[in-house]
N, C-alpha and C. Protein backbone atom coordinates (compact mmCIF):
# COMPACT_ATOMS: atom_id res chain seq x y z
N UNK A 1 38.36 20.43 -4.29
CA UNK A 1 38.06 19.83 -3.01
C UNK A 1 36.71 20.33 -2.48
N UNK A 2 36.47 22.11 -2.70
CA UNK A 2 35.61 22.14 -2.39
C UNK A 2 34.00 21.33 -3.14
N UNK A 3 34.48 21.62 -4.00
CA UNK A 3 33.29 20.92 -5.18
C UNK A 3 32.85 19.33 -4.32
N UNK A 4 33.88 18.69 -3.91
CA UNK A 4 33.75 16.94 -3.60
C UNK A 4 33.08 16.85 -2.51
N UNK A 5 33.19 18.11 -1.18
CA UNK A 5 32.59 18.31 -0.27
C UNK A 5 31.60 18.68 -0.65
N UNK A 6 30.78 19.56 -1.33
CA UNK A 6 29.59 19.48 -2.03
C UNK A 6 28.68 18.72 -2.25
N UNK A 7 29.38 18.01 -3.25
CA UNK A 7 28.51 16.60 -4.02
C UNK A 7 28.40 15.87 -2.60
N UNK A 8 29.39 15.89 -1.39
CA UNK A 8 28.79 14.59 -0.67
C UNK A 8 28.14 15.24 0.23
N UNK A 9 27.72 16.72 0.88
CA UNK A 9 26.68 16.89 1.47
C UNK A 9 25.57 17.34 1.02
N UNK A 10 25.50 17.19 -0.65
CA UNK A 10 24.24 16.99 -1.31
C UNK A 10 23.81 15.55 -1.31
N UNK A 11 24.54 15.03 -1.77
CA UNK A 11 24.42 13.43 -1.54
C UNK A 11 24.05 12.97 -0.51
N UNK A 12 24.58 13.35 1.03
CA UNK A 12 23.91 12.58 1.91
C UNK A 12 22.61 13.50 2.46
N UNK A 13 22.02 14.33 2.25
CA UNK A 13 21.01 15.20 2.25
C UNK A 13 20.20 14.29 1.20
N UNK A 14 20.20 14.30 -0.09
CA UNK A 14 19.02 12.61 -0.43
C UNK A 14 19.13 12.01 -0.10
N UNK A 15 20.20 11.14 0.40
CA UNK A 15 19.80 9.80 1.46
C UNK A 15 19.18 10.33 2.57
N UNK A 16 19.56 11.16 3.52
CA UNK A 16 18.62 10.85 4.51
C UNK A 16 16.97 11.59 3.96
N UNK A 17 16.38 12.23 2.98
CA UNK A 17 15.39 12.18 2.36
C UNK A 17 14.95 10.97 2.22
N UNK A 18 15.77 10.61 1.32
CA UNK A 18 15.42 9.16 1.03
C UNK A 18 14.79 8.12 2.05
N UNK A 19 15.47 8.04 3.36
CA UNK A 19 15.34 7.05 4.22
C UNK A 19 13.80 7.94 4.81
N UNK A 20 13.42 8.96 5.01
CA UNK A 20 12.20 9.61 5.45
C UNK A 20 11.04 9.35 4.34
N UNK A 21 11.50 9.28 3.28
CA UNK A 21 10.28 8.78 2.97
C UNK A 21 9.56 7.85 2.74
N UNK A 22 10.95 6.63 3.25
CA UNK A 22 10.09 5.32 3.34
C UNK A 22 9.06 5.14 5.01
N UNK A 23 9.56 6.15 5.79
CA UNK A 23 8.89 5.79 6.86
C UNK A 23 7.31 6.34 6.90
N UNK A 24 7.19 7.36 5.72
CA UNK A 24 5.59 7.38 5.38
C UNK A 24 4.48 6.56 5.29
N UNK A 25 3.54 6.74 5.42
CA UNK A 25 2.04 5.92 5.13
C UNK A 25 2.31 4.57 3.89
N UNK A 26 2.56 3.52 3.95
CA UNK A 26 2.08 3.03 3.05
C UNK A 26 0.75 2.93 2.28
N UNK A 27 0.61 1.97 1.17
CA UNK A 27 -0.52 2.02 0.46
C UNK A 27 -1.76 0.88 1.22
N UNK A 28 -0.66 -0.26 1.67
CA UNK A 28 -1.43 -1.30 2.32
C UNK A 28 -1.42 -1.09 3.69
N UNK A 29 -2.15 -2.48 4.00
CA UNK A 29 -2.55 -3.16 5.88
C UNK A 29 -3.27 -2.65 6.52
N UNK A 30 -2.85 -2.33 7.84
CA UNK A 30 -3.98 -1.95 8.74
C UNK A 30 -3.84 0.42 8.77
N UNK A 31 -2.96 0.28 8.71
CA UNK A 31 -2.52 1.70 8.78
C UNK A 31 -2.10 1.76 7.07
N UNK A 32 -2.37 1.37 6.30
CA UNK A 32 -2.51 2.14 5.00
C UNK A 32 -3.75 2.97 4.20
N UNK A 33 -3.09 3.02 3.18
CA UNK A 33 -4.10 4.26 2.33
C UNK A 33 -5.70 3.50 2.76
N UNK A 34 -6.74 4.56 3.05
CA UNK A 34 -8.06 4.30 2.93
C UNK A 34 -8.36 3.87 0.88
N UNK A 35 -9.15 2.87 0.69
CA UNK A 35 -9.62 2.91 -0.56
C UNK A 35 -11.12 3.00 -0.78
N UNK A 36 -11.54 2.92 0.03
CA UNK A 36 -13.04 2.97 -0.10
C UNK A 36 -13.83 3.06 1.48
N UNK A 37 -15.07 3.82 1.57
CA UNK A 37 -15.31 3.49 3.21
C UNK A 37 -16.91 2.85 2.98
N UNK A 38 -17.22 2.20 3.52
CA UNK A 38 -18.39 1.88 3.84
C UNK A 38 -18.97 2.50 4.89
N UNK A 39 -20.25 3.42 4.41
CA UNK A 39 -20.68 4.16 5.33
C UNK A 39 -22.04 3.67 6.28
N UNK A 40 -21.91 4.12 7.43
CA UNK A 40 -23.25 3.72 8.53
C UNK A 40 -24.37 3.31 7.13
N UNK A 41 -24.77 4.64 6.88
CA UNK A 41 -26.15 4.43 5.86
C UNK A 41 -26.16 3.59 5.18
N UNK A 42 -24.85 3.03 4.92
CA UNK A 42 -25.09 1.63 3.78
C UNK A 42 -25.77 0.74 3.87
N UNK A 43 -26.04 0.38 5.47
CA UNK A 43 -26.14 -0.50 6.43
C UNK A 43 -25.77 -2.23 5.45
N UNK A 44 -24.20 -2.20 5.78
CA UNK A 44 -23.77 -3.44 5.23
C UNK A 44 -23.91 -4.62 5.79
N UNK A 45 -24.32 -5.41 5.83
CA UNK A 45 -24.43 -6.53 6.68
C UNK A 45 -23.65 -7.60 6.17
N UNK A 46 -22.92 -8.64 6.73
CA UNK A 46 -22.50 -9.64 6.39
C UNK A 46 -22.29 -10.92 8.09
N UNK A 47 -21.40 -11.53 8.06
CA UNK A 47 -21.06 -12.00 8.95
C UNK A 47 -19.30 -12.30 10.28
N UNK A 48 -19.78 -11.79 10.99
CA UNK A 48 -18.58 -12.25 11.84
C UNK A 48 -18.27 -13.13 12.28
N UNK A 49 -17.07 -13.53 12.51
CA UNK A 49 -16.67 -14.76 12.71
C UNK A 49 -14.95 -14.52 13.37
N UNK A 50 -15.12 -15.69 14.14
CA UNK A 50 -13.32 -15.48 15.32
C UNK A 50 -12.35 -16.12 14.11
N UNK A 51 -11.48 -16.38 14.00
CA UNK A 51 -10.31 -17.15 13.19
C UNK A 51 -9.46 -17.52 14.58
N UNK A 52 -9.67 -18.77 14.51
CA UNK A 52 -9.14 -19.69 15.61
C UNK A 52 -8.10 -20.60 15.19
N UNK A 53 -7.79 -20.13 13.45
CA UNK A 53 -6.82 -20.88 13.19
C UNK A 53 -5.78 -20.15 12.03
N UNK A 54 -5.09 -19.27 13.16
CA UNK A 54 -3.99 -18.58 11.95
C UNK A 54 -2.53 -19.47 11.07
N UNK A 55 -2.99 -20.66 11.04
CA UNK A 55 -2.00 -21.47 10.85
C UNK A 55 -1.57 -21.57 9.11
N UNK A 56 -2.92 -20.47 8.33
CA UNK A 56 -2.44 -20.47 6.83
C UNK A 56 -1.76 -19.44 6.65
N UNK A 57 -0.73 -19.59 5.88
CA UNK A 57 0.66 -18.84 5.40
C UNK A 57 0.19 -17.82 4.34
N UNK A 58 -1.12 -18.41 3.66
CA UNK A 58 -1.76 -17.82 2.18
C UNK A 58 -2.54 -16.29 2.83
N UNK A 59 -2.67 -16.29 4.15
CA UNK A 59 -3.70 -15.16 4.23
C UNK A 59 -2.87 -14.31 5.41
N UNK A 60 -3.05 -13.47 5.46
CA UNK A 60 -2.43 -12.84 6.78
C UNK A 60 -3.21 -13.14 8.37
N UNK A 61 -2.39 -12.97 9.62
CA UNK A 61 -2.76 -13.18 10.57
C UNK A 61 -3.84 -12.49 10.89
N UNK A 62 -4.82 -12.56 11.89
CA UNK A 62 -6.07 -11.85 12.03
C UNK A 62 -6.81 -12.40 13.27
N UNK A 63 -7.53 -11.75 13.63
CA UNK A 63 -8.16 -12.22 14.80
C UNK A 63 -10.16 -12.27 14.31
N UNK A 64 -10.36 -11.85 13.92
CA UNK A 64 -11.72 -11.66 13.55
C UNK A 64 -11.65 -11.07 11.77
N UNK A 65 -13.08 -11.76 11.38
CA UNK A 65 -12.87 -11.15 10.09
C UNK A 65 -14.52 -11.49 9.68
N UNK A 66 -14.91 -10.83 8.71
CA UNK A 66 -16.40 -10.42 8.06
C UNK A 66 -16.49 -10.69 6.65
N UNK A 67 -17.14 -11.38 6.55
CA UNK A 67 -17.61 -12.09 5.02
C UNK A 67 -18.87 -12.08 4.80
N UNK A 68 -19.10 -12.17 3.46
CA UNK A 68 -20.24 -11.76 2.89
C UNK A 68 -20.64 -12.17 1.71
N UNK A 69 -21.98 -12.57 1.12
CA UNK A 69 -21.97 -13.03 -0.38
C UNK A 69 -21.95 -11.79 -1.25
N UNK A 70 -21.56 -11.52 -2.31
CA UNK A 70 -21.45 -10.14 -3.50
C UNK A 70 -22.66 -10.04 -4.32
N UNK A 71 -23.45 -9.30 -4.32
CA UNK A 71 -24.86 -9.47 -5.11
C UNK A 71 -24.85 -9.85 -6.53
N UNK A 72 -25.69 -9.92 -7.09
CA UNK A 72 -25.56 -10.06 -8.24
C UNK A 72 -24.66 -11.68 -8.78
N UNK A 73 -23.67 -12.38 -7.71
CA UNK A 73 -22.89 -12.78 -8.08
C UNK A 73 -22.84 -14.47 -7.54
N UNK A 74 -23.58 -15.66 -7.70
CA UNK A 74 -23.44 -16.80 -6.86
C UNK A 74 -21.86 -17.21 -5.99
N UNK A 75 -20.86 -17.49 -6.63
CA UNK A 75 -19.75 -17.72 -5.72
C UNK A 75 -18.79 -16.54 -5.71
N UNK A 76 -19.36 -15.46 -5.70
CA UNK A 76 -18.29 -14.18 -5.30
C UNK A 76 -18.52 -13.89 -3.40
N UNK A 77 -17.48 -13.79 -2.69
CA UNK A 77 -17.55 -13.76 -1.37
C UNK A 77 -16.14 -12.70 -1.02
N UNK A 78 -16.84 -11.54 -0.23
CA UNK A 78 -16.05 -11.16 0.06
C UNK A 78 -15.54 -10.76 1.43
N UNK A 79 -14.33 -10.95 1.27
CA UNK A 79 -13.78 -11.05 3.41
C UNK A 79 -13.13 -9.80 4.06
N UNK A 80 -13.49 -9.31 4.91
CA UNK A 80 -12.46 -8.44 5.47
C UNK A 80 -11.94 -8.88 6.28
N UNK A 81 -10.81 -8.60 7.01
CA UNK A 81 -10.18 -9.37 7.90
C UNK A 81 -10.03 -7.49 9.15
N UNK A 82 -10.72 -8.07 10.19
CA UNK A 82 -10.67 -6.40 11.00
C UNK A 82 -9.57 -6.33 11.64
N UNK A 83 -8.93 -4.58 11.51
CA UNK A 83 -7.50 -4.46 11.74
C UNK A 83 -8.06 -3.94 13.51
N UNK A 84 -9.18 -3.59 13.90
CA UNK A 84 -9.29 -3.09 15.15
C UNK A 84 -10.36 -3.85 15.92
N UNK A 85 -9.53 -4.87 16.84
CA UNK A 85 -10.24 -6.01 17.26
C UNK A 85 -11.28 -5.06 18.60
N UNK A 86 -10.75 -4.26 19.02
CA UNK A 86 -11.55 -3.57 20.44
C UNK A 86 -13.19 -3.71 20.01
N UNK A 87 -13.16 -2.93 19.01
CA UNK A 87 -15.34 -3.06 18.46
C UNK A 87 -15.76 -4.38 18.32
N UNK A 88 -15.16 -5.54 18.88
CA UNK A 88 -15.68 -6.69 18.95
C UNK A 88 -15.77 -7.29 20.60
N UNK A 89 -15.03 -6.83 21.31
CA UNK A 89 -15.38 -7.20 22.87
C UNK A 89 -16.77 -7.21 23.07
N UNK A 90 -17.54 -6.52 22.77
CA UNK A 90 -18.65 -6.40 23.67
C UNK A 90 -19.76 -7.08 22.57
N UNK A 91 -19.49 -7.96 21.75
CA UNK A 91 -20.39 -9.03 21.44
C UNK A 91 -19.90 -10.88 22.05
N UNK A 92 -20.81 -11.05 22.47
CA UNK A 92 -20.92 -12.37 23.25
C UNK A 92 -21.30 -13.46 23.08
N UNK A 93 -21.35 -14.01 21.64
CA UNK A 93 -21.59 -14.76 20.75
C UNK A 93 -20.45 -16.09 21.06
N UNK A 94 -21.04 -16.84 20.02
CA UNK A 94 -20.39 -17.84 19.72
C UNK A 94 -19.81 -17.41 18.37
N UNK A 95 -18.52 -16.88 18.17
CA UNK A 95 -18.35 -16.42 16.94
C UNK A 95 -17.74 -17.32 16.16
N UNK A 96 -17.68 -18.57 16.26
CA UNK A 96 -16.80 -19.63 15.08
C UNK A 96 -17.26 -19.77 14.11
N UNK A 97 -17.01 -19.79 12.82
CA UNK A 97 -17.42 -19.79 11.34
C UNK A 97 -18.77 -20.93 11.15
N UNK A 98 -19.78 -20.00 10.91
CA UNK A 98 -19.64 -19.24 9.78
C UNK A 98 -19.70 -17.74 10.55
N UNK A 99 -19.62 -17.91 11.61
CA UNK A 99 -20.45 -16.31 12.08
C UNK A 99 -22.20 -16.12 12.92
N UNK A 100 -21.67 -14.97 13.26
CA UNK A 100 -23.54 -14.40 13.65
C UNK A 100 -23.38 -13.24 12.22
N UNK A 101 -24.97 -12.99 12.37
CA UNK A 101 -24.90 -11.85 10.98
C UNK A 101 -24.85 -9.93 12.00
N UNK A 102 -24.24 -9.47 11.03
CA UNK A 102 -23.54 -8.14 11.56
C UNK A 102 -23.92 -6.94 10.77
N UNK A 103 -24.23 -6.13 10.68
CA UNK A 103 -24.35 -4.58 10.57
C UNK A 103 -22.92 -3.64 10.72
N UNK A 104 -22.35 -3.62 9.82
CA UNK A 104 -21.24 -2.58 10.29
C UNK A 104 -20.70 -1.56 9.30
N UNK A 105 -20.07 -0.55 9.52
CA UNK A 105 -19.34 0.31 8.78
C UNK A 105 -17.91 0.57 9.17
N UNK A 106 -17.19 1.13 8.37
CA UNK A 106 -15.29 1.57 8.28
C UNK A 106 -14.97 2.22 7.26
N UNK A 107 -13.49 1.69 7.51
CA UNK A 107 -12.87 2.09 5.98
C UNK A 107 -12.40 0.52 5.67
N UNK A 108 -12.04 0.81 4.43
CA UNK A 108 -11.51 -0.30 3.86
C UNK A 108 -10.23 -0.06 3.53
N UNK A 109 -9.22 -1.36 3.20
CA UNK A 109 -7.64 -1.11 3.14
C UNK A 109 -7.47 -2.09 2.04
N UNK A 110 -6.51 -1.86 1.52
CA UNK A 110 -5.63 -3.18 0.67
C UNK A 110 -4.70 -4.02 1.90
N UNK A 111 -4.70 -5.73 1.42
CA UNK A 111 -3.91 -6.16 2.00
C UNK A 111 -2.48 -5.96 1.69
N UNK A 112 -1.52 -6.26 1.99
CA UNK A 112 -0.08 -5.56 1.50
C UNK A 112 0.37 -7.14 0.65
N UNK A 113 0.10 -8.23 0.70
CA UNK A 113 -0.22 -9.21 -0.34
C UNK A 113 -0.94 -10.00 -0.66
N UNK A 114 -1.45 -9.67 -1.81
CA UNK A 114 -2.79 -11.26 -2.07
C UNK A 114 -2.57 -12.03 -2.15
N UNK A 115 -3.68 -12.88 -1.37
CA UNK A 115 -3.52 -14.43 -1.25
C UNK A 115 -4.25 -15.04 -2.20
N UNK A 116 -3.51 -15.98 -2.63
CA UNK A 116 -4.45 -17.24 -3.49
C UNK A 116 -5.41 -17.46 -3.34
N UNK A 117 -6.17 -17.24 -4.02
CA UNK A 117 -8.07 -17.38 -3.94
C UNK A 117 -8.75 -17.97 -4.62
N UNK A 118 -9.81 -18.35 -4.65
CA UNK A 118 -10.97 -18.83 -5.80
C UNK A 118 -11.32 -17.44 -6.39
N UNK A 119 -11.50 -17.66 -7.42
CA UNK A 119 -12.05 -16.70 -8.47
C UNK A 119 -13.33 -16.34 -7.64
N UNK A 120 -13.76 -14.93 -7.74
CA UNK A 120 -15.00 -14.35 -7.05
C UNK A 120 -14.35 -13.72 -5.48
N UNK A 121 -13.62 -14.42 -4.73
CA UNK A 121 -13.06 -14.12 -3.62
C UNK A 121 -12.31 -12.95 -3.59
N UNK A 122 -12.64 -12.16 -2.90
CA UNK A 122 -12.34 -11.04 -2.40
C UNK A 122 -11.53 -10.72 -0.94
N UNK A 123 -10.53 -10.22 -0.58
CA UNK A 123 -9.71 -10.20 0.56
C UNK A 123 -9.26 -7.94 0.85
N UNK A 124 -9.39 -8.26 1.95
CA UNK A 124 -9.59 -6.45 2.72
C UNK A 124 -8.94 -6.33 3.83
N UNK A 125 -8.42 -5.07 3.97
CA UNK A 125 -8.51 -5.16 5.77
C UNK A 125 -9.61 -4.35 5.86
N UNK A 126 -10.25 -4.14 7.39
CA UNK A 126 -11.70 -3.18 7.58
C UNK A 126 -11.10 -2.33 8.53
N UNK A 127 -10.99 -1.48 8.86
CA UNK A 127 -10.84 -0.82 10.10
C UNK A 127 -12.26 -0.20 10.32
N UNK A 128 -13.10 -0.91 11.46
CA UNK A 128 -14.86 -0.59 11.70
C UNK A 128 -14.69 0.67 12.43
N UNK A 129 -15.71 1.32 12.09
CA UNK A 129 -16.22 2.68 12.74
C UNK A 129 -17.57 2.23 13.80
N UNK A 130 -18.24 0.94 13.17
CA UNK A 130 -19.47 0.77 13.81
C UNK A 130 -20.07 -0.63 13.45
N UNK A 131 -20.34 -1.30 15.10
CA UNK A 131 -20.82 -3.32 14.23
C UNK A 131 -21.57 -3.26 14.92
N UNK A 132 -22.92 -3.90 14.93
CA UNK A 132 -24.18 -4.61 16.05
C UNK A 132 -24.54 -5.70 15.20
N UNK A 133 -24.90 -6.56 16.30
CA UNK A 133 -25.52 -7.74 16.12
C UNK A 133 -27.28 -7.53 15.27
N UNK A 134 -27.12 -8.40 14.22
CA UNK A 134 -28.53 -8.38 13.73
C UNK A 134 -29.25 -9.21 14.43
């Protein structure tokens, strides 16, 4: 008997492990693993633009997002979609696609699923550290 009481407060001692470690950091979205940062000095430029139409199922929801052509590469384009809309208030643009052109730095994220793309297309989240208008 004692042994059975054992096994089950070892047992439920990994489950509730268990259940703690799903509430950790994931790998994706806006609060997941950093994979790469783009730094100030890079000075990356691409374009911003509002998304006024979250009505595709293929991409995740978003409020603003930054695209760019890939060097070296004619139809490679790549998008971030920004997880921290606040560093965009204080530009006063007309931001509807294609964009004004932008200067910015962050980190970069994985989306938590890829969407169907054209070959060359590239998809991110950004979380910006820093954007100005070119």
């Amino acid at each position: 008997m004692k042994q059975l009481i054992k096994f089950i407060l070892i047992l439920s001692m990994f489950i509730v492990n268990s259940c703690k470690e799903q509430d950790t950091q994931t790998d994706c979205g806006c609060e997941g693993k950093i994979q790469f940062t783009i730094e100030e000095s890079d000075a990356q430029s691409g374009f911003l633009y509002i998304n006024d139409d979250n009505s595709n199922d293929n991409v995740p929801d978003y409020n603003y997002g930054i695209w760019f052509p890939k060097e070296n590469c004619s139809n490679c384009i790549q998008r971030f979609l920004i997880c921290n809309d606040q560093f965009i208030t204080d530009i006063k643009e007309n931001l509807k696609y294609p964009g004004i052109e932008v200067v910015f730095s962050g980190t970069v994220k994985n989306l938590c699923n890829e969407p169907f793309r054209p070959a060359g297309t590239t998809y991110n989240y950004l979380s910006l550290s820093k954007i100005e208008k070119l």
